[in-house]
Protein backbone atom coordinates (compact mmCIF):
# COMPACT_ATOMS: atom_id res chain seq x y z
CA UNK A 1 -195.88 -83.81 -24.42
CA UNK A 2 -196.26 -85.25 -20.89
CA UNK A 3 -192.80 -83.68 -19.76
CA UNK A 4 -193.25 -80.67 -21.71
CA UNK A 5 -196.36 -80.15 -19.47
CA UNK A 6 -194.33 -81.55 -16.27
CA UNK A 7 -191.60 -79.02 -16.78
CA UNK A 8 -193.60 -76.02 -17.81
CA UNK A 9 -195.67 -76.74 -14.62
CA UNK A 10 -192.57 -76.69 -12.45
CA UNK A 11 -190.71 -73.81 -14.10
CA UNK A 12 -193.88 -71.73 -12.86
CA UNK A 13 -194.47 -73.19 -10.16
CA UNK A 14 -198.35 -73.75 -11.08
CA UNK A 15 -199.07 -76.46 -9.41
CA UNK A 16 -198.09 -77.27 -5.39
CA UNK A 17 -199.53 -81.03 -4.30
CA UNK A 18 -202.58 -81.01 -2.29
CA UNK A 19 -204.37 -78.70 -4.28
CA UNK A 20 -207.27 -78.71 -6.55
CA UNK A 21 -206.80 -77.82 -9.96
CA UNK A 22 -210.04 -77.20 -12.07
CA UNK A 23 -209.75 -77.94 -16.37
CA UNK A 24 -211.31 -75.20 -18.26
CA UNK A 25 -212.75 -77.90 -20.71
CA UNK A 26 -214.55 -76.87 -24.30
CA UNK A 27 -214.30 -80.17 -25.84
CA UNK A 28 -212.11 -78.91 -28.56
CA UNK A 29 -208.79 -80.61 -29.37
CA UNK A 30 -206.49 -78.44 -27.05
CA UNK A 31 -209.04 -78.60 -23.91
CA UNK A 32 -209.79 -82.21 -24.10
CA UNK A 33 -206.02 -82.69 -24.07
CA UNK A 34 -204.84 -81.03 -21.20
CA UNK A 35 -207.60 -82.87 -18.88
CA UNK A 36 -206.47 -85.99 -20.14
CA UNK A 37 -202.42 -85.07 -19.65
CA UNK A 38 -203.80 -83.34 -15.55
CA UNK A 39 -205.50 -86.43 -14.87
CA UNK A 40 -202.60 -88.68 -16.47
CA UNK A 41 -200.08 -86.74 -14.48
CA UNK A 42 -202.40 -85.78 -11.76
CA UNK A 43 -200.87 -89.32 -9.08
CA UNK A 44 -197.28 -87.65 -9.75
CA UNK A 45 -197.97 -84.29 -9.22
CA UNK A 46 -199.97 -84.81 -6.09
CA UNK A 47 -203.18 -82.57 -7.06
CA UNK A 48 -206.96 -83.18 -8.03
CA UNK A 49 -208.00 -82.71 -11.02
CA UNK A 50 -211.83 -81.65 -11.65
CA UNK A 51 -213.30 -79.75 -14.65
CA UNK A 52 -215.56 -76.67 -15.85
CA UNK A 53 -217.27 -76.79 -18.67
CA UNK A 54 -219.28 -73.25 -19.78
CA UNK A 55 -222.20 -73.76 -22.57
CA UNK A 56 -222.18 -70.20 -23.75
CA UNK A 57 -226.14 -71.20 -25.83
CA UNK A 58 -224.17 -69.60 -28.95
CA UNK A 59 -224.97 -72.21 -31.79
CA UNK A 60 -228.13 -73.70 -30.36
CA UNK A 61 -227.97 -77.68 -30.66
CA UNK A 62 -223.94 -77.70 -31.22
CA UNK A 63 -223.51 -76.04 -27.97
CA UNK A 64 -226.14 -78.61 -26.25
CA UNK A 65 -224.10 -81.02 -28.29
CA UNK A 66 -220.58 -80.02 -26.59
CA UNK A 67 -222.00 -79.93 -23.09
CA UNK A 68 -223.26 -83.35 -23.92
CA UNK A 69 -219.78 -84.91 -25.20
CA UNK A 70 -218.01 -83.20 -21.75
CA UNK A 71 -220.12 -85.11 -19.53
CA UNK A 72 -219.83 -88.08 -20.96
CA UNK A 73 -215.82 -87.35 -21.23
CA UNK A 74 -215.60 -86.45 -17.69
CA UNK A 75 -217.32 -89.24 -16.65
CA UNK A 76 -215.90 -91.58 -18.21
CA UNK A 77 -212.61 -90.40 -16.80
CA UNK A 78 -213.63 -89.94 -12.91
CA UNK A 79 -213.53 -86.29 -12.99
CA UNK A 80 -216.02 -83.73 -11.26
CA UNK A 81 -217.39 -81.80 -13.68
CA UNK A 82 -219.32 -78.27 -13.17
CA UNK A 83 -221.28 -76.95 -16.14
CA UNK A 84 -222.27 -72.85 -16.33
CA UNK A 85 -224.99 -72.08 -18.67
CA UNK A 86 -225.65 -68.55 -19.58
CA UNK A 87 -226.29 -66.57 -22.73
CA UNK A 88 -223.33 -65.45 -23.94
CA UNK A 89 -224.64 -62.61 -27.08
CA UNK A 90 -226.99 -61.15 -24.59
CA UNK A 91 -224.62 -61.10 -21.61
CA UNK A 92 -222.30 -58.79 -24.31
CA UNK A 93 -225.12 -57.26 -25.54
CA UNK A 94 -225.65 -55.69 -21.82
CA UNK A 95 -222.01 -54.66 -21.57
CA UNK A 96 -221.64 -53.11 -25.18
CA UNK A 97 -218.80 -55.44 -25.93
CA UNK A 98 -218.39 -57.40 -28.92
CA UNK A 99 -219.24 -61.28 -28.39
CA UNK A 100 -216.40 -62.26 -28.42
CA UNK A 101 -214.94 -60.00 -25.25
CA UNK A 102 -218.13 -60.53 -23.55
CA UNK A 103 -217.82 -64.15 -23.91
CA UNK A 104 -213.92 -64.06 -22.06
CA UNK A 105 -215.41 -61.68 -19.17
CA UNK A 106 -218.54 -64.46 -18.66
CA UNK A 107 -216.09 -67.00 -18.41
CA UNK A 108 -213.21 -65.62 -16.12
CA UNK A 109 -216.38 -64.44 -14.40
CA UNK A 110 -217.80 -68.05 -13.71
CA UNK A 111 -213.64 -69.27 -13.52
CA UNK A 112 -213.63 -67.21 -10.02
CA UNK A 113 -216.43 -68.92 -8.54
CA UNK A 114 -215.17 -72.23 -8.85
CA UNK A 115 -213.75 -74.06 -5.17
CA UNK A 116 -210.25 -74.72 -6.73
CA UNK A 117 -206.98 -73.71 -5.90
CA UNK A 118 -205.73 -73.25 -9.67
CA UNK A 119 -207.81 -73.18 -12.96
CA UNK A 120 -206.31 -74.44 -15.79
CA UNK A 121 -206.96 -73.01 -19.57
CA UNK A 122 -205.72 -74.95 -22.86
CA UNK A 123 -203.88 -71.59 -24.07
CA UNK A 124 -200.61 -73.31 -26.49
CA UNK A 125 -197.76 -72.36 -28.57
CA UNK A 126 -200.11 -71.37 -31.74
CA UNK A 127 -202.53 -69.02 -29.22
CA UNK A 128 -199.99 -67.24 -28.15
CA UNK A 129 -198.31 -66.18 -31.52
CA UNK A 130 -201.60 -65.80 -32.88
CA UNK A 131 -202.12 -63.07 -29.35
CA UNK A 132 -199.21 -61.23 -30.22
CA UNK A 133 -200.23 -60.75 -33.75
CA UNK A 134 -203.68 -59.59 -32.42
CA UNK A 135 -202.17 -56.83 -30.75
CA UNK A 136 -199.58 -56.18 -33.04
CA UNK A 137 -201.94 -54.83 -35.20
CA UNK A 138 -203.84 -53.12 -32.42
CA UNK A 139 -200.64 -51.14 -31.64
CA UNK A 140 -199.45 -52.52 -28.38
CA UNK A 141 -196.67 -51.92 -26.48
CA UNK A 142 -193.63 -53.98 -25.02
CA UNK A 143 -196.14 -55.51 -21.97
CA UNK A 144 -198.38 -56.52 -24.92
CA UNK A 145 -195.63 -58.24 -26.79
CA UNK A 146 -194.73 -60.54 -24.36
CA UNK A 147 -197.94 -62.34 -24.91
CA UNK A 148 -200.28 -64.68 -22.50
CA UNK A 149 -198.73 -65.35 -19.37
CA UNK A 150 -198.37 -68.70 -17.88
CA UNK A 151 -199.59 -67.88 -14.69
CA UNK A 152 -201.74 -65.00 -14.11
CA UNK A 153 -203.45 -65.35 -9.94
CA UNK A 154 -205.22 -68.78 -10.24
CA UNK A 155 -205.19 -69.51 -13.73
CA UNK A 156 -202.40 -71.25 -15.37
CA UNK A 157 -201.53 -72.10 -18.82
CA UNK A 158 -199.35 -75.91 -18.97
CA UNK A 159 -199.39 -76.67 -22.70
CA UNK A 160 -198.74 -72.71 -23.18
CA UNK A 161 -195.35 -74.03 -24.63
CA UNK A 162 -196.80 -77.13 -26.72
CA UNK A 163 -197.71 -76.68 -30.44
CA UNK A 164 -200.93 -77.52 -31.98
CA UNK A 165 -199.50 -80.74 -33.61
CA UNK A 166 -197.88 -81.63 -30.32
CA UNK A 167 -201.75 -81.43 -28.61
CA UNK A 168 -203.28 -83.63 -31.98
CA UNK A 169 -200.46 -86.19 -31.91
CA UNK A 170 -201.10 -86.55 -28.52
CA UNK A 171 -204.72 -87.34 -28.77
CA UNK A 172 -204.60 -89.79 -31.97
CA UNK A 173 -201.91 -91.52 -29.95
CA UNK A 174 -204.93 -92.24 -26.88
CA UNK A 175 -207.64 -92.95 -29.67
CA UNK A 176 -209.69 -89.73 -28.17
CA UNK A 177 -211.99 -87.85 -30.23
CA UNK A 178 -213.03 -83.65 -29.46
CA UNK A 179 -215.62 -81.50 -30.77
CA UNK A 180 -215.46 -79.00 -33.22
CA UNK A 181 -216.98 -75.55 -32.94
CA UNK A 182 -218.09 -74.73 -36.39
CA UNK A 183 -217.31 -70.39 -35.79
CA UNK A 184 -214.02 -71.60 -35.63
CA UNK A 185 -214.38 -72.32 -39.57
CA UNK A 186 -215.45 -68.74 -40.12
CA UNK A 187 -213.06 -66.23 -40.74
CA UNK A 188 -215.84 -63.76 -39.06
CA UNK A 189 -213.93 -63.33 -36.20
CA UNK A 190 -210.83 -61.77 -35.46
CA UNK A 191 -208.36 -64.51 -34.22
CA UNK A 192 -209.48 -66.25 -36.40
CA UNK A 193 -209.03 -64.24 -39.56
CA UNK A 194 -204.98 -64.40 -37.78
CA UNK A 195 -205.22 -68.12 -37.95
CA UNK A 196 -206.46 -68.82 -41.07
CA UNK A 197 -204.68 -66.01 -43.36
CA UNK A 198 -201.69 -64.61 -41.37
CA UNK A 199 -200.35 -67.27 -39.11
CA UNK A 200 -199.72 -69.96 -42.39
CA UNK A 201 -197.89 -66.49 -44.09
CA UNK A 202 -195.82 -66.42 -41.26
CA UNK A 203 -194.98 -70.04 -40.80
CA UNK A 204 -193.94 -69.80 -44.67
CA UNK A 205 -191.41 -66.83 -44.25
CA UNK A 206 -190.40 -69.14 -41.10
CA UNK A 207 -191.49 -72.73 -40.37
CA UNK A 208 -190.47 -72.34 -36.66
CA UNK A 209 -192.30 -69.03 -36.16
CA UNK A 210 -194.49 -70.02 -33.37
CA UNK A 211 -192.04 -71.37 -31.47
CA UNK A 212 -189.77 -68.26 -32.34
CA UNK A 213 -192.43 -65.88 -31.22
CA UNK A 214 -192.54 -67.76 -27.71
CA UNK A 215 -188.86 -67.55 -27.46
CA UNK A 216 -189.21 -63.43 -27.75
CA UNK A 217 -192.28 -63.66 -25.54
CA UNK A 218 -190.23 -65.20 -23.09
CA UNK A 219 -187.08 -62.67 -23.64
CA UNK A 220 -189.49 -59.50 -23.92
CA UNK A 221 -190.96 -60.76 -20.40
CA UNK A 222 -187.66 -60.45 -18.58
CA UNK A 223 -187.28 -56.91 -20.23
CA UNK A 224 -190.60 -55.97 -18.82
CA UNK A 225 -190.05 -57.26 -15.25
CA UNK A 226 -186.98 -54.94 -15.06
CA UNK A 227 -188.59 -51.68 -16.11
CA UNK A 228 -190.96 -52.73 -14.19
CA UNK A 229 -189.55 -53.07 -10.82
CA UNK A 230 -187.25 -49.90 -11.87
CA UNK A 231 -190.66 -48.30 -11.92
CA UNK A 232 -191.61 -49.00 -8.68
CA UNK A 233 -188.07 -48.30 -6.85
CA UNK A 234 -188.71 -44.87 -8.76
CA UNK A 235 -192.00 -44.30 -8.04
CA UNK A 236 -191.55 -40.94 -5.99
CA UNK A 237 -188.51 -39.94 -8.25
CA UNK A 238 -188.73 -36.64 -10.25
CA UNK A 239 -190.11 -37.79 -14.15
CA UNK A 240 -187.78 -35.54 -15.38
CA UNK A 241 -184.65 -37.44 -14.40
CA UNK A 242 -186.43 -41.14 -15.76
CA UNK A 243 -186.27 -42.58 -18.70
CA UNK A 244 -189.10 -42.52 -20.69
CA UNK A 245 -189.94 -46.08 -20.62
CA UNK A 246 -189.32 -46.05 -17.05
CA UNK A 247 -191.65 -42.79 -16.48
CA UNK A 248 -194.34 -43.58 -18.43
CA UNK A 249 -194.84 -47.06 -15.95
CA UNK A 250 -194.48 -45.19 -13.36
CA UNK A 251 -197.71 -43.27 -14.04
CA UNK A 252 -199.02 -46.77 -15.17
CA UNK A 253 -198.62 -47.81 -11.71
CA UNK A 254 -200.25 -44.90 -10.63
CA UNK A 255 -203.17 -44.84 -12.45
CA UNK A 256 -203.74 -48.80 -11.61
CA UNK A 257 -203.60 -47.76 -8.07
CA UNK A 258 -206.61 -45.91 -8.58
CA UNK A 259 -207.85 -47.89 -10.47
CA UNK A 260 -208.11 -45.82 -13.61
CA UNK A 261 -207.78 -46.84 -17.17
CA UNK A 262 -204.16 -46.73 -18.97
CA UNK A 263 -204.43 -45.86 -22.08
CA UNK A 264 -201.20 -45.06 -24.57
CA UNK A 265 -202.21 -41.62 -25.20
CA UNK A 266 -203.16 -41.02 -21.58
CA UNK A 267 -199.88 -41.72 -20.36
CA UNK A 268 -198.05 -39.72 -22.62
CA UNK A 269 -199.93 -36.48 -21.93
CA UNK A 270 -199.25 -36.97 -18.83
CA UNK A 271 -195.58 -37.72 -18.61
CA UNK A 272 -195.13 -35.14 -21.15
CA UNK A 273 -197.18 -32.27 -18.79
CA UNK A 274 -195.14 -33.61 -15.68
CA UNK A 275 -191.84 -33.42 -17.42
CA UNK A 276 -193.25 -29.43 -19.57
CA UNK A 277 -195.72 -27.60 -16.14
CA UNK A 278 -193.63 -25.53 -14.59
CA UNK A 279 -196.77 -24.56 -12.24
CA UNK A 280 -199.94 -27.22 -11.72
CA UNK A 281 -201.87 -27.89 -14.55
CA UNK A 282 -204.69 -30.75 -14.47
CA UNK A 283 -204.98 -33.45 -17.13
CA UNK A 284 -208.75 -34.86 -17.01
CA UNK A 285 -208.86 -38.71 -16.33
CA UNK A 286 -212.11 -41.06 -16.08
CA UNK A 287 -213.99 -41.53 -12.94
CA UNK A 288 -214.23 -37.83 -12.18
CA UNK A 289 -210.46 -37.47 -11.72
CA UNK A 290 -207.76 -36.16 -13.01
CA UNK A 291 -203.84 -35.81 -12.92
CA UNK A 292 -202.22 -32.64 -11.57
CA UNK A 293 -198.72 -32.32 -12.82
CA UNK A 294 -196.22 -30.23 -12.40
CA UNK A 295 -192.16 -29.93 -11.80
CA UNK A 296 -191.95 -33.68 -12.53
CA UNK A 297 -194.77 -34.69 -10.32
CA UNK A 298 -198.23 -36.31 -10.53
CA UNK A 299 -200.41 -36.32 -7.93
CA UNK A 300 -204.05 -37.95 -8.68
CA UNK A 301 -206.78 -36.15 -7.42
CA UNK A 302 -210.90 -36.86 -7.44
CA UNK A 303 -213.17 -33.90 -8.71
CA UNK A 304 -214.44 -32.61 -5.68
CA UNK A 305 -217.55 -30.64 -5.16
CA UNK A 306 -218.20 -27.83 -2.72
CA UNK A 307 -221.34 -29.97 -1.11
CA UNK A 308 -218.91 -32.89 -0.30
CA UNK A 309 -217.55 -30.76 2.39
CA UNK A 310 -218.25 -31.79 5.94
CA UNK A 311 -220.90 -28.47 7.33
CA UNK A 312 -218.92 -29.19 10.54
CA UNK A 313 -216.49 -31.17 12.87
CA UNK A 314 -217.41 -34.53 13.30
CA UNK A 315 -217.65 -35.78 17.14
CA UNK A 316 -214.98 -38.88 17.63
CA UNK A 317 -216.94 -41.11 20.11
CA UNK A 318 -214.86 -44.00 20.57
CA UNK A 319 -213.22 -46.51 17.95
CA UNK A 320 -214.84 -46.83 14.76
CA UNK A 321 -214.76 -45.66 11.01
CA UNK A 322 -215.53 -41.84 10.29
CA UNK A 323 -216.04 -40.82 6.59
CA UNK A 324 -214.13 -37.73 5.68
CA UNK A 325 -214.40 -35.51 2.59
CA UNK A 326 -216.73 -38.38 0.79
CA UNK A 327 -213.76 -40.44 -0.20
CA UNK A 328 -211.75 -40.74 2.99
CA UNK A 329 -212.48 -42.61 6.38
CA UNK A 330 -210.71 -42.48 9.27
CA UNK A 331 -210.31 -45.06 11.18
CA UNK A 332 -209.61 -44.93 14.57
CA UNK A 333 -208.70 -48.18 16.52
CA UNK A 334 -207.82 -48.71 20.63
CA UNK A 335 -205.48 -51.40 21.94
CA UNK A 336 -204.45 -52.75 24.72
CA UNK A 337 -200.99 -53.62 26.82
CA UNK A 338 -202.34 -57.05 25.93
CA UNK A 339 -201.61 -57.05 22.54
CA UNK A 340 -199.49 -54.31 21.80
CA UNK A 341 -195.74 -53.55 23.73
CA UNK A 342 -194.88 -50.50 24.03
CA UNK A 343 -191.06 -50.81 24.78
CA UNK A 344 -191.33 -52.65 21.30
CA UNK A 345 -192.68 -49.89 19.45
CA UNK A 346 -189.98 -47.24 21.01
CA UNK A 347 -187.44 -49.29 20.47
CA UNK A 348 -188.22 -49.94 16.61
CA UNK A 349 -188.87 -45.89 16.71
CA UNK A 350 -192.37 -46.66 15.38
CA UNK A 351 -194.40 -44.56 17.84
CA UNK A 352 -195.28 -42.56 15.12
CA UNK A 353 -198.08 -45.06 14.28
CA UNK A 354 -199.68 -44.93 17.87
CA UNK A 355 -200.60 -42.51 20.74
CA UNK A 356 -201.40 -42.89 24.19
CA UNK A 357 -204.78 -42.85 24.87
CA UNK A 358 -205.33 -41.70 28.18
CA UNK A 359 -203.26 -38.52 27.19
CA UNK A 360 -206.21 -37.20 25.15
CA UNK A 361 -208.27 -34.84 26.70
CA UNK A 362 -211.92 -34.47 25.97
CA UNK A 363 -213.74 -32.86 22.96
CA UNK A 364 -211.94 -34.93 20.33
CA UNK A 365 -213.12 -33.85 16.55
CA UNK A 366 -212.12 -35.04 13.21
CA UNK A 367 -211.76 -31.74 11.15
CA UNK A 368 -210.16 -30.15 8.31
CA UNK A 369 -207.17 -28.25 8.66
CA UNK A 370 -207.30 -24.42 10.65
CA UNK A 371 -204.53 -21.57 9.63
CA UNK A 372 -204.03 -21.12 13.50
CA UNK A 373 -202.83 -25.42 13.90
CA UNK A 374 -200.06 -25.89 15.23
CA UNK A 375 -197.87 -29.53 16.03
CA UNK A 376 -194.67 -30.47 17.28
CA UNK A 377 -194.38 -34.36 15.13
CA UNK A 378 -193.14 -36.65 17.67
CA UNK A 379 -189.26 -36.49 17.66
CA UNK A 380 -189.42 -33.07 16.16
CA UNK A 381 -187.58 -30.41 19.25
CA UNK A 382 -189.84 -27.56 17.82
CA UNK A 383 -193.57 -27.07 17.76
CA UNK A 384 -194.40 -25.58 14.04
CA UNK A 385 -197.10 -24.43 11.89
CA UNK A 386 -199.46 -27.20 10.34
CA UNK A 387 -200.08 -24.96 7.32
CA UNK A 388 -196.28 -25.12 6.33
CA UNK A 389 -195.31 -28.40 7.54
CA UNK A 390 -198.00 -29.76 4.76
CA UNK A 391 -196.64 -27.08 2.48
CA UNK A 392 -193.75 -29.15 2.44
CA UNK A 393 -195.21 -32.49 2.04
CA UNK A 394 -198.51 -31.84 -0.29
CA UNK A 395 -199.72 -30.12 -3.34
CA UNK A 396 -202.02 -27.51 -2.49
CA UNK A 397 -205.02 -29.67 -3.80
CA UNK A 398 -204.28 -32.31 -1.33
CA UNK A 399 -203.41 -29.86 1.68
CA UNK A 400 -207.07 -28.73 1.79
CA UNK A 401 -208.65 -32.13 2.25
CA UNK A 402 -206.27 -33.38 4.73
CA UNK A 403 -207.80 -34.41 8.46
CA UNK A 404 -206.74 -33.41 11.33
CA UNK A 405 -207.73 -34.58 14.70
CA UNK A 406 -207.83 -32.25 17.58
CA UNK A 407 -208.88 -31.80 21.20
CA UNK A 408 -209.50 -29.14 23.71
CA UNK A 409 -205.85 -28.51 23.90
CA UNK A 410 -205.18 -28.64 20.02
CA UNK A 411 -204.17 -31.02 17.12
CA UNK A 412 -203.69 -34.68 18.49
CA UNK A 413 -203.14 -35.84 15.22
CA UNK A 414 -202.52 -34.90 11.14
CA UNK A 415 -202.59 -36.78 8.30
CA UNK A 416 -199.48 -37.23 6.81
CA UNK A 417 -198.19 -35.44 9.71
CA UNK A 418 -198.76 -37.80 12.44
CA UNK A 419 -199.34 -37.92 16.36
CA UNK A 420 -198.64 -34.14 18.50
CA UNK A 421 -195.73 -34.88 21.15
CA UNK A 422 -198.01 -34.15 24.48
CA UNK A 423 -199.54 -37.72 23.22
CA UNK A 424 -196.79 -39.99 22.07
CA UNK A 425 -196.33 -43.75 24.33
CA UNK A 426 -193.90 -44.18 27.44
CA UNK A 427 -192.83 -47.33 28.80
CA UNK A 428 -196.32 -46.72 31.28
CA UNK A 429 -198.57 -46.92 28.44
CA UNK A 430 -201.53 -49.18 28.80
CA UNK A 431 -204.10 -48.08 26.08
CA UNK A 432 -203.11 -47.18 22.32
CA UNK A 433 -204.78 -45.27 19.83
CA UNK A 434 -203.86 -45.74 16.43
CA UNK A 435 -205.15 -43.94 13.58
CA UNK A 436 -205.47 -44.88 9.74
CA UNK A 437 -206.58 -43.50 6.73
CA UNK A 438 -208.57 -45.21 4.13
CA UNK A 439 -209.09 -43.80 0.49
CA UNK A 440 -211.92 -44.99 -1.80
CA UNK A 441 -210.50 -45.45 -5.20
């Protein structure tokens, strides 16, 4: 099981030496086994091992009793141990999740507070057949399918790929005894209802089947890393020309970048107004947002409300962050020859990112956009109307809340747009401005 864990490890490159890596530790067969294959392994691989155990006060004296066994494991064995105590039912209870949902967030929740470079969790072969079943039934799709991921950030997964009479063999072989938690006798809970009932059906239509259902996690992985990364190369492609499966990520991505909720349905109604709206038509979304779709695009848009716009110009005084429209600051930023070269930037053709300072004149405002703006974009030979140079670029939702930045001689600067020509960098230049946009999501 040793080089199971030693190859697994370096397939995913979980583990680099020097670094800390911290055993999520219940005291249950699988946990208690991978601290004692880290610490075995630990002089080879090069890393520290340490330990976390979390007493979630669940089943009164057998949680007490669990904390109490850890301790003395870790110990015994050398190895640092932290111990989190909190209550896990009322924790849920506060969150309107079920215990068992609550009880994961608590934990990752404590996980990220630990001082290590990687956490390790006891996830094996039999979890992760027993996860694909769970959403099976809940009507996943192919992302779902490919089951618990060896790596995900910090937290990796080394006996992900040994079976759960691979983990007991290894412990009877080392004499070491584990703790049992008694709900995991109860078919009360849902995983475990898959454990008790369905995984043994399974394993009798095919004696291999955990092992089988890693081999398509693996295979269904690759499948989703391709669409995937189609999905972002296509990101700004018109829905109508994608393929489903590559459209419908596509908006995944989007919605994730604002951090919205992805739901099946969701999606769908989307991709399906995208690929149908002729003209824009909005789908609601949570958050106070909402999709506007239309021709093959989506563009996500906050609800906005009539008091959220600024009464008047703001004054720019200098560098510093100016909010804009509630969810926007701008940030404006000056540099120096010292630390910025101009020939550089003209020579890359990036002076579309800075101006020159000093050709600003005075009574500089951040404002929204006025019919009577006019720009010539750096590198552009004409001067033209802002109104249909964002025509071009932006929905009319988005057109009204862009910012523009102006002095007494006109627009210096537009968003999406960029800097006016009177201001772009020479060779002489010794102060920069630069501009940037944040968006609260």
């Amino acid at each position: 099981m040793l080089e199971k864990i030693r190859a697994t490890a370096e397939k995913y490159n979980m583990l680099e030496k020097g670094e800390t890596v911290c055993c999520a530790l219940s005291g249950g067969a699988d946990s208690v086994a991978l601290l004692l294959a880290l610490s075995e392994l630990s002089p080879s691989l090069g890393v520290k091992v340490s330990a976390v155990h979390i007493n979630h006060m669940l089943r009164g004296a057998e949680s007490d009793r669990d904390e109490a066994f850890c301790r003395g494991l870790c110990e015994r064995l050398g190895v640092s141990l932290t111990v989190f105590r909190k209550d896990a039912a009322v924790f849920s209870h506060s969150l309107g999740v079920s215990v068992e949902t609550g009880a994961r967030e608590m934990r990752y929740g404590f996980f990220s507070q630990l001082p290590a470079d990687r956490i390790a969790t006891a996830h094996n072969l039999n979890d992760n057949a027993e996860t694909v079943l769970f959403r099976m039934a809940r009507g996943t799709g192919l992302k779902g399918l490919t089951g618990i991921p060896p790596v995900r950030g910090k937290i990796i997964r080394p006996l992900l790929f040994c079976t759960r009479e691979e983990i007991e063999a290894f412990l009877s072989e080392r004499g070491q005894d584990f703790v049992t938690d008694s709900t995991n006798l109860s078919d009360g809970y849902s995983r475990n209802r898959i454990r008790h009932r369905i995984m043994p059906e399974m394993e009798a239509v095919h004696g291999a089947f955990p092992k089988c259902a890693a081999a398509m996690t693996v295979s269904l992985a690759e499948d989703e890393d391709f669409l995937s990364k189609e999905a972002e190369r296509q990101k700004n492609a018109d829905l109508r020309e994608l393929h489903p499966a590559v459209g419908k990520r596509v908006i995944i991505n989007l919605l994730k970048s604002h951090k919205l909720k992805t739901s099946a349905e969701k999606v769908s109604e989307i991709l399906r107004t995208a690929i149908e709206a002729k003209n824009a038509v909005k789908v609601s979304l949570d958050g106070g947002y909402y999709a506007v779709c239309r021709k093959g695009r989506v563009n996500i848009v906050p609800e906005r409300k009539q008091s959220e716009r600024p009464a008047e110009a703001v004054i720019i005084n200098g560098e510093g962050e100016y909010p804009f429209f509630g969810d926007k600051t701008v940030i404006i930023t000056k540099e120096t020859d010292e630390n910025v070269n101009a020939e550089d930037i003209i020579n890359k053709k990036l002076t579309f990112r800075y101006a020159d300072y000093d050709r600003i004149l005075n009574g500089v405002l951040l404002r929204n956009r006025l019919r009577s703006d006019r720009i010539k974009p750096i590198g552009s030979a004409h001067t033209r109307e802002l109104r249909k140079l964002l025509q071009e670029k932006l929905p009319p939702e988005e057109r009204e809340i862009s910012a523009v930045i102006a002095d007494e001689k006109g627009v210096v600067w537009a968003e999406h747009i960029g800097f006016d020509d009177r201001v772009k960098i020479s060779a002489d230049t010794k102060d920069f401005l630069k501009i940037e946009v944040k968006q609260k999501v």
